[in-house]
Protein backbone atom coordinates (compact mmCIF):
# COMPACT_ATOMS: atom_id res chain seq x y z
CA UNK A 1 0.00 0.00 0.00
CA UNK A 2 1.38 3.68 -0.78
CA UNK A 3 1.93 5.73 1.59
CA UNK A 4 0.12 9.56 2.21
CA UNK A 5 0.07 11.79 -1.09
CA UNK A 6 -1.08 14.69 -2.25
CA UNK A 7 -2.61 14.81 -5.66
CA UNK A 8 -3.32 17.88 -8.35
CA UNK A 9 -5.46 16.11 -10.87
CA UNK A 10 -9.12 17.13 -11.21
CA UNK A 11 -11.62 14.74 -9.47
CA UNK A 12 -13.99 12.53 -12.24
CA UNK A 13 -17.48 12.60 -11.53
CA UNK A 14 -18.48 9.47 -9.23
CA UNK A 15 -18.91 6.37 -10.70
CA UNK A 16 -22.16 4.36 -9.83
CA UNK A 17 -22.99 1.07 -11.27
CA UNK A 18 -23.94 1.41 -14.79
CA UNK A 19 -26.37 0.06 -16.63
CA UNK A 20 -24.99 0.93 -19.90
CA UNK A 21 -22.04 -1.74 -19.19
CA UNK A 22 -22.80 -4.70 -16.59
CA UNK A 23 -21.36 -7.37 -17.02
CA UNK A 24 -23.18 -11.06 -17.40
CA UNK A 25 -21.41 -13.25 -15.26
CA UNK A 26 -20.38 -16.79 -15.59
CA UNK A 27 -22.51 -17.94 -12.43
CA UNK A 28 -25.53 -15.53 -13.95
CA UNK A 29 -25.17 -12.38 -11.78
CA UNK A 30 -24.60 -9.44 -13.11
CA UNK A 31 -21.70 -7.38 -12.02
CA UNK A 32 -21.50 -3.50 -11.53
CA UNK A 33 -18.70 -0.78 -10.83
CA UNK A 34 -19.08 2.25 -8.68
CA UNK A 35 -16.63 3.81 -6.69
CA UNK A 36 -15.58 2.44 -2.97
CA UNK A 37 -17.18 3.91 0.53
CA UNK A 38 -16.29 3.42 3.64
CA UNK A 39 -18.78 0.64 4.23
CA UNK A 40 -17.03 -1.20 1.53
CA UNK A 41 -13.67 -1.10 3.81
CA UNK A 42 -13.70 -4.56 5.52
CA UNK A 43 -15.03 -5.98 2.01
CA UNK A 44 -12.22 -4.78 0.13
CA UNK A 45 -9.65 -5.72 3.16
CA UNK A 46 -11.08 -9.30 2.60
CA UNK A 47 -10.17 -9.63 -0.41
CA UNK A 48 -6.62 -8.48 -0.45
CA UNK A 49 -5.77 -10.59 2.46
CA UNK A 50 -7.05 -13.78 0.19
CA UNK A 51 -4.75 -12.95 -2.02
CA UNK A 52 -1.72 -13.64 0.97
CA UNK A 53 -0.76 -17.43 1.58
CA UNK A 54 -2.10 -19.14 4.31
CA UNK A 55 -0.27 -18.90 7.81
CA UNK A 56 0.86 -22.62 8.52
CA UNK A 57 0.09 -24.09 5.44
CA UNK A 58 3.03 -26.00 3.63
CA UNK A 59 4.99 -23.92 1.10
CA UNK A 60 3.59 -20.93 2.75
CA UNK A 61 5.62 -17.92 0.73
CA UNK A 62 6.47 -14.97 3.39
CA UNK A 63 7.34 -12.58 1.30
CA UNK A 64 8.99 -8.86 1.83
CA UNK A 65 8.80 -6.27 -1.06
CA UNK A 66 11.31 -3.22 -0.57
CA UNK A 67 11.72 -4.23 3.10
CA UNK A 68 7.78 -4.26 3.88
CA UNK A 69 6.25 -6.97 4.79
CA UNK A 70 2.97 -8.36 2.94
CA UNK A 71 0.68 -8.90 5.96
CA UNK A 72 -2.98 -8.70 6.44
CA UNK A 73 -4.35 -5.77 5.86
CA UNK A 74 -6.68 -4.22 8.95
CA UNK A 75 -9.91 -2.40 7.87
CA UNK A 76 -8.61 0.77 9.70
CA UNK A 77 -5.59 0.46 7.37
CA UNK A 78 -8.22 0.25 4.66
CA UNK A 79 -10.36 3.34 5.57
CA UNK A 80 -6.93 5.10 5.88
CA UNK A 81 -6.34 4.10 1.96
CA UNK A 82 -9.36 4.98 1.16
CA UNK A 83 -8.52 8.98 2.66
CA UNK A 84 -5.73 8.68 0.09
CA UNK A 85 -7.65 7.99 -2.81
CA UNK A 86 -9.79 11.39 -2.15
CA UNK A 87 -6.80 13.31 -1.29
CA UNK A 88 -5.10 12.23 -4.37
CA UNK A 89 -8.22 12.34 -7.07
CA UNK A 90 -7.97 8.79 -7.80
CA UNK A 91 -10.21 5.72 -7.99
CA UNK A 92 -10.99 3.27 -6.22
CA UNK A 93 -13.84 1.12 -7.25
CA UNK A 94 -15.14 -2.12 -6.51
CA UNK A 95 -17.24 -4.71 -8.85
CA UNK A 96 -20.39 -5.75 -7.35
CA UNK A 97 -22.70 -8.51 -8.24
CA UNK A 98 -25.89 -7.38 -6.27
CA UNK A 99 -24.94 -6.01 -2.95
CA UNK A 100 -21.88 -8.05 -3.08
CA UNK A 101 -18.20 -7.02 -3.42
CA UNK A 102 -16.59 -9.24 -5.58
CA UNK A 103 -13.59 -7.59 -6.94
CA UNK A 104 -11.65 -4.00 -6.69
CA UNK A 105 -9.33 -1.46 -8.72
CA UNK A 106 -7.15 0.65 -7.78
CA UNK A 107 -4.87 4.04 -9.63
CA UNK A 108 -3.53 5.28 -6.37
CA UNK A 109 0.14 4.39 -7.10
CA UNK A 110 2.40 7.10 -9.06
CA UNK A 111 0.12 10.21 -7.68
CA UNK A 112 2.79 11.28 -5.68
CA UNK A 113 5.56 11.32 -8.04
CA UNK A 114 6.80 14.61 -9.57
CA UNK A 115 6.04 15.25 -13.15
CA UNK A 116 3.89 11.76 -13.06
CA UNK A 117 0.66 12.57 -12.96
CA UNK A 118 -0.09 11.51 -15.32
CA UNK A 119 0.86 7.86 -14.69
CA UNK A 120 -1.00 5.66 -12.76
CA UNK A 121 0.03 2.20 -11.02
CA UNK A 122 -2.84 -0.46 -11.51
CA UNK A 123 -3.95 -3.11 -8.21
CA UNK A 124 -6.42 -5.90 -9.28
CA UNK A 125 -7.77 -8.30 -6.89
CA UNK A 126 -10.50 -10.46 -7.07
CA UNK A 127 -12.71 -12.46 -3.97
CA UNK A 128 -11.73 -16.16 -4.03
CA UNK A 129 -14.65 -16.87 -5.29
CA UNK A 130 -15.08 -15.34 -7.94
CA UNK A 131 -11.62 -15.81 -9.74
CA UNK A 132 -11.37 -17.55 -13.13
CA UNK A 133 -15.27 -16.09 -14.26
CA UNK A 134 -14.25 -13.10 -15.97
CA UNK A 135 -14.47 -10.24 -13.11
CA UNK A 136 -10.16 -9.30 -14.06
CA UNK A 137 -11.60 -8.79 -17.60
CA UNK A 138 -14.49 -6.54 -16.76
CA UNK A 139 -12.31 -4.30 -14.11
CA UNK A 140 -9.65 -3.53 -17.04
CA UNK A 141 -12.03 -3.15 -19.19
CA UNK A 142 -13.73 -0.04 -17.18
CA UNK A 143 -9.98 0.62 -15.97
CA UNK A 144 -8.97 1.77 -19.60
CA UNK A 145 -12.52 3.43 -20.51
CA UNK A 146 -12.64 5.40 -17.23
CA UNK A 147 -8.90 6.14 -16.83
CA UNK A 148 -8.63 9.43 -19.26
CA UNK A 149 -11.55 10.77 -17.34
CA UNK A 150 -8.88 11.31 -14.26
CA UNK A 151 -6.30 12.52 -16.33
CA UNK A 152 -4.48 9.68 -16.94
CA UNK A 153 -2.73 9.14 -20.14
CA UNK A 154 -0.28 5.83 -18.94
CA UNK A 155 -1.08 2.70 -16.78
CA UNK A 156 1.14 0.32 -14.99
CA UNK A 157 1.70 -3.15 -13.63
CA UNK A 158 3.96 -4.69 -11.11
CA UNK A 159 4.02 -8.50 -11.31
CA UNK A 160 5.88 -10.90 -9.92
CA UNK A 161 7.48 -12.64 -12.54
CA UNK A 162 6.11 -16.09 -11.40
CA UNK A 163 2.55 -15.19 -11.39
CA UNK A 164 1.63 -15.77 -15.12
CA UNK A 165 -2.69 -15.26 -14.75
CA UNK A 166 -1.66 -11.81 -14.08
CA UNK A 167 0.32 -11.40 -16.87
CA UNK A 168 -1.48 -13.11 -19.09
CA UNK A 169 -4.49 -10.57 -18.05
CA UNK A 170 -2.39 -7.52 -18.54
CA UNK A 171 -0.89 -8.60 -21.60
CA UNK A 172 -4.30 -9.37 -23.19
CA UNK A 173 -5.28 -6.24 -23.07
CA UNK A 174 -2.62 -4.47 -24.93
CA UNK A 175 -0.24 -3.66 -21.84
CA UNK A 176 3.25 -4.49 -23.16
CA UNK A 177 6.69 -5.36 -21.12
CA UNK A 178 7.96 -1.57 -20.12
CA UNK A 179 10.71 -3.43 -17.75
CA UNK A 180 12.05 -5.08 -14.75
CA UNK A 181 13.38 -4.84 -11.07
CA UNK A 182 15.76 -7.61 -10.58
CA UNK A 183 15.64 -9.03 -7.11
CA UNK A 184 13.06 -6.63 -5.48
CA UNK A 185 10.86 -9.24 -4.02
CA UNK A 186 12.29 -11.45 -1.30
CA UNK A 187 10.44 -14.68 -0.21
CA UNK A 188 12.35 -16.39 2.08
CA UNK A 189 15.92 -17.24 1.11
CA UNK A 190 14.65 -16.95 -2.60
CA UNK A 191 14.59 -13.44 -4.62
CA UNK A 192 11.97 -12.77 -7.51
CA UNK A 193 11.44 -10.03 -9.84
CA UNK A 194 9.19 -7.58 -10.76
CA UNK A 195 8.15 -6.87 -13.91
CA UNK A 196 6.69 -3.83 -14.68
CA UNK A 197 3.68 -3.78 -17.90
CA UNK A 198 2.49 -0.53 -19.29
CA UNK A 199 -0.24 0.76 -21.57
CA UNK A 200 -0.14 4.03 -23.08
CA UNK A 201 -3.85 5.13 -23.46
CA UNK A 202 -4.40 6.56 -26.95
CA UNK A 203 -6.51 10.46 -27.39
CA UNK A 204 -9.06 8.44 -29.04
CA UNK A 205 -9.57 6.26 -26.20
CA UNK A 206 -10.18 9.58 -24.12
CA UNK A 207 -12.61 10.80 -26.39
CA UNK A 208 -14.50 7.91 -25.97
CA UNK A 209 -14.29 6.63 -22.30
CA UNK A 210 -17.75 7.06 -21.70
């Protein structure tokens, strides 16, 4: 998670679910978009800590990126995150299939940069559950429709170079290999890289993000 930032860009208008583009999921529910609340906070904590391995299970991958550790995330953490994304004019949105958070998507990362505004750093993560029936596809999807709307022109990725369904989701829609950073992930005794995937959104694509 980023740290507190202060952001310049002009604030989209809020995004409630719309009709104009659900999505028909695989199990039959339809899935919607708006932007997070604070309600939404132990939801979206949920889900990011199903994304962490297991305490005590065999193979269990502890894992420290930069020298922080990847530990649960608290709901007051959350809410805290979710201060950031106001602060900093960006989105963060979660899918919904009825009143039910399946999914979020993040473009906090890169507000705080100098001269980067324009840049922002994608975070997918999808509810156990509902992995592998098309809820990745729909959030990028909306990601690079909605995306011009906050004055952003370039997306990124950071992927661990052994996690392939990411990459294979990133590359599929059009983000190509903009580089690496050898060694930035340790997980135990064992170093992995990060790869880094960026799309450069195209004026026509602003034009027509809604």
């Amino acid at each position: 998670m980023d740290g507190m930032k202060s952001g310049e860009r002009h604030l989209a208008p809020g995004l409630a679910p719309d009709p104009r583009h659900p999505m028909q999921g695989r199990a039959g529910g339809t899935l919607n978009l708006r932007l997070a609340a604070p309600a939404d906070a132990a939801a979206i904590a949920r889900i990011y800590n199903e994304s962490l391995p297991e305490a005590g299970t065999p193979g269990r991958r502890t894992a420290t990126l930069l020298g922080t550790d990847l530990v649960p995330l608290s709901e007051d953490r959350l809410l805290g995150w979710l201060v950031q994304h106001r602060q900093c004019r960006r989105p963060l949105w979660v899918a919904c299939a009825g009143h039910e958070v399946v999914g979020w998507l993040s473009l906090l990362g890169f507000s705080d940069r100098p001269g980067c505004g324009g840049a922002g750093e994608m975070a997918i993560y999808i509810g156990r559950a509902w992995r592998r029936r098309g809820v990745g596809r729909y959030l990028m999807r909306r990601a690079l429709r909605e995306a011009p709307l906050w004055g952003l022109e370039r997306l990124m990725a950071f992927i661990w170079h052994d996690n392939t369904a990411s990459q294979s989701l990133f590359r599929s829609h059009g983000f190509l290999p903009w580089g690496a950073l050898p060694g930035v992930v340790q997980v135990g005794e064992q170093r992995l890289n990060m790869l880094i995937f960026g799309h450069e959104l195209s004026p026509a694509k602003k034009t027509s993000a809604r």
